[in-house]
Protein backbone atom coordinates (compact mmCIF):
# COMPACT_ATOMS: atom_id res chain seq x y z
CA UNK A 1 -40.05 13.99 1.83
CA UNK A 2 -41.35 12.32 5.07
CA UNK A 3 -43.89 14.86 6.91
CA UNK A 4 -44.50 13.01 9.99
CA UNK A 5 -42.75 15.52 12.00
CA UNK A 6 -43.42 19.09 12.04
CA UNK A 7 -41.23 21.55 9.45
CA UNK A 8 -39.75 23.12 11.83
CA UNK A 9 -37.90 19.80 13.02
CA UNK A 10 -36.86 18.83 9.65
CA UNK A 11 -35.36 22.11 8.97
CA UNK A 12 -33.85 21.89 12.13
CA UNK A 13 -32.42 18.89 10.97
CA UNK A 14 -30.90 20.29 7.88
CA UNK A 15 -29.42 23.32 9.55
CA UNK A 16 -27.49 20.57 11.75
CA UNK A 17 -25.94 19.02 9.12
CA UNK A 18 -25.00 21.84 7.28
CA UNK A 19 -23.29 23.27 9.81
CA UNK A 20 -21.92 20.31 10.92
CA UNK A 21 -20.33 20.08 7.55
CA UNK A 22 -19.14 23.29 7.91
CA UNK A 23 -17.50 22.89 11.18
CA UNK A 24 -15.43 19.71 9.76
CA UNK A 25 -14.62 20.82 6.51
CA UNK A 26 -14.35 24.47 6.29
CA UNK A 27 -14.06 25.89 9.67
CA UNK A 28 -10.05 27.16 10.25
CA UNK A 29 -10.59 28.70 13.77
CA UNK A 30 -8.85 26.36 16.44
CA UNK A 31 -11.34 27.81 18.85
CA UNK A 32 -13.94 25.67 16.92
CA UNK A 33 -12.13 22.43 16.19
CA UNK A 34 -12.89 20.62 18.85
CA UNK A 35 -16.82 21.49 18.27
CA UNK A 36 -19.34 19.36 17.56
CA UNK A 37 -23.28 20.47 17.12
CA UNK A 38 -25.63 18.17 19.13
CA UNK A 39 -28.89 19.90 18.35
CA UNK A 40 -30.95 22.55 16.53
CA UNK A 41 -34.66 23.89 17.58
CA UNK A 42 -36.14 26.03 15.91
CA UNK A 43 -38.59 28.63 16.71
CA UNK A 44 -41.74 28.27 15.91
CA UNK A 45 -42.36 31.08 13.83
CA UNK A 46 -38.41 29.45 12.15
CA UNK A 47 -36.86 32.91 12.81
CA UNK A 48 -34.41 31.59 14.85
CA UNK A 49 -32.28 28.73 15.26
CA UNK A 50 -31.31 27.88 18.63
CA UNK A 51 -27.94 25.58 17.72
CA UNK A 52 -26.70 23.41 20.80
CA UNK A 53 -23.05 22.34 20.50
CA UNK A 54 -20.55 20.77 22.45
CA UNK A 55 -17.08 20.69 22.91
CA UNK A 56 -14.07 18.33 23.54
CA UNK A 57 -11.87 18.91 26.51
CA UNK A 58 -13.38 20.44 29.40
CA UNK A 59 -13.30 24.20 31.34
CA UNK A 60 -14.78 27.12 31.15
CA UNK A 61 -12.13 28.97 28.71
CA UNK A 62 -12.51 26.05 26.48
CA UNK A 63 -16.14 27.03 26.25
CA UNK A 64 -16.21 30.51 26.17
CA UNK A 65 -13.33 30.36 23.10
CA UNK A 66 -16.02 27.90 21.73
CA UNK A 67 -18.26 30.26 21.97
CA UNK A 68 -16.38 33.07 20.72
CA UNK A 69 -15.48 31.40 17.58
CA UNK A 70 -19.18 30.71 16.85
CA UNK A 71 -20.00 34.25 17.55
CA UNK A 72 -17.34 35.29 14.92
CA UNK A 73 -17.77 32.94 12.37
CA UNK A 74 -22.03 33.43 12.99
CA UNK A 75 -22.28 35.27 9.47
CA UNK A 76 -20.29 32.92 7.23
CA UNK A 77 -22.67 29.84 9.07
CA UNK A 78 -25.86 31.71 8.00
CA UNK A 79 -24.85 32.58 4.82
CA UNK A 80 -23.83 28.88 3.84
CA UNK A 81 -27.53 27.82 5.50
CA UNK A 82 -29.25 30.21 3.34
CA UNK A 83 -27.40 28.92 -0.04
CA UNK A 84 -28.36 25.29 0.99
CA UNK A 85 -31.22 25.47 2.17
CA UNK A 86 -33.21 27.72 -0.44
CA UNK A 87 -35.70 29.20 2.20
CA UNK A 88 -37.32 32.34 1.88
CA UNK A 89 -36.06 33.94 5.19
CA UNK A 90 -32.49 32.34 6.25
CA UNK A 91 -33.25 32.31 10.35
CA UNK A 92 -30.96 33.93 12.94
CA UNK A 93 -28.41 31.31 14.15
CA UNK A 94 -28.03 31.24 17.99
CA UNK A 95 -25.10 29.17 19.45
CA UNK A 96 -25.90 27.53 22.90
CA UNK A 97 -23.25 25.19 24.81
CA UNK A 98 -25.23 22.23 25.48
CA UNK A 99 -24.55 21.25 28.92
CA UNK A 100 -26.49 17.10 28.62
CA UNK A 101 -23.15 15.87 28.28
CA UNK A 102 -21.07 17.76 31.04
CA UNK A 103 -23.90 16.78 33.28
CA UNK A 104 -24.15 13.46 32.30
CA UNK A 105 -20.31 12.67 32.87
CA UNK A 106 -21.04 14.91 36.83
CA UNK A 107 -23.56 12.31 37.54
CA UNK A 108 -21.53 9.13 36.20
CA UNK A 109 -18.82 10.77 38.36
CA UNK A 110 -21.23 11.52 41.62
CA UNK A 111 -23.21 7.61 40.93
CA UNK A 112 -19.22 6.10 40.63
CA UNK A 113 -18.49 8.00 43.58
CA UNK A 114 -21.14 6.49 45.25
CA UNK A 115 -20.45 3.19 44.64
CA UNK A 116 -17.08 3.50 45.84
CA UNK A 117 -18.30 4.81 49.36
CA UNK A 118 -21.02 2.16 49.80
CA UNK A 119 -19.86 -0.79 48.39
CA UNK A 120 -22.15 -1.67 46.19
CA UNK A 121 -22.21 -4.64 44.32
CA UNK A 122 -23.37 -4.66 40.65
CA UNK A 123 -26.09 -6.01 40.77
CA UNK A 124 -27.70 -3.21 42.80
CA UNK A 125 -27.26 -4.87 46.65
CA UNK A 126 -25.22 -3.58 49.10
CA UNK A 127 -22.20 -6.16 49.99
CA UNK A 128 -21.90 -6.50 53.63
């Protein structure tokens, strides 16, 4: 195993794909199916996973049903982790929306918006 990154990153990594796995293949809850993890951090002490996900579609309902399903399903997640994994404490599983990608399609929006209200050209110049 490669240890040029700190443990807590690579089991981090592993808690993303197991529940990633989870959430395609075993998951039934339609308030998760449109969920997708983007990230895991772990604490440094690896109590706690902090588990960023996103979600297709957009609102806040969408979200907070996202949410809600995590929340629900938050035992059956950490007991699959702790099979996999083999680790002497299984860590607390928090479930975050991760808001990089709803921001990042606000500013493509707000920089396309822009564009259309100046005129700019692609290249960067501003056609007269």
């Amino acid at each position: 195993m490669n240890k040029d990154y700190p443990r807590s990153a690579r089991i981090g990594s592993q808690i993303q794909e197991v529940v990633s796995e989870i959430l395609v293949k075993k998951i039934k809850d339609p308030r998760l199916s449109g969920a997708a993890v983007t990230d895991v951090r772990m604490s440094g002490d690896l109590s706690c996973a902090y588990i960023y996900f996103s979600v297709y579609g957009s609102g806040k309902e969408v979200v907070e049903n996202a949410e809600k399903g995590f929340k629900s399903a938050k035992g059956f997640f950490k007991k699959a982790v702790g099979n996999q994994l083999h680790l002497r404490y299984t860590p607390d599983l928090k479930f975050i929306f991760d808001f990089t990608i709803e921001n990042a399609r606000r500013m493509d929006e707000l920089l396309k918006t822009l564009k259309e209200k100046e005129n700019w050209s692609e290249d960067g110049e501003q056609d007269y």
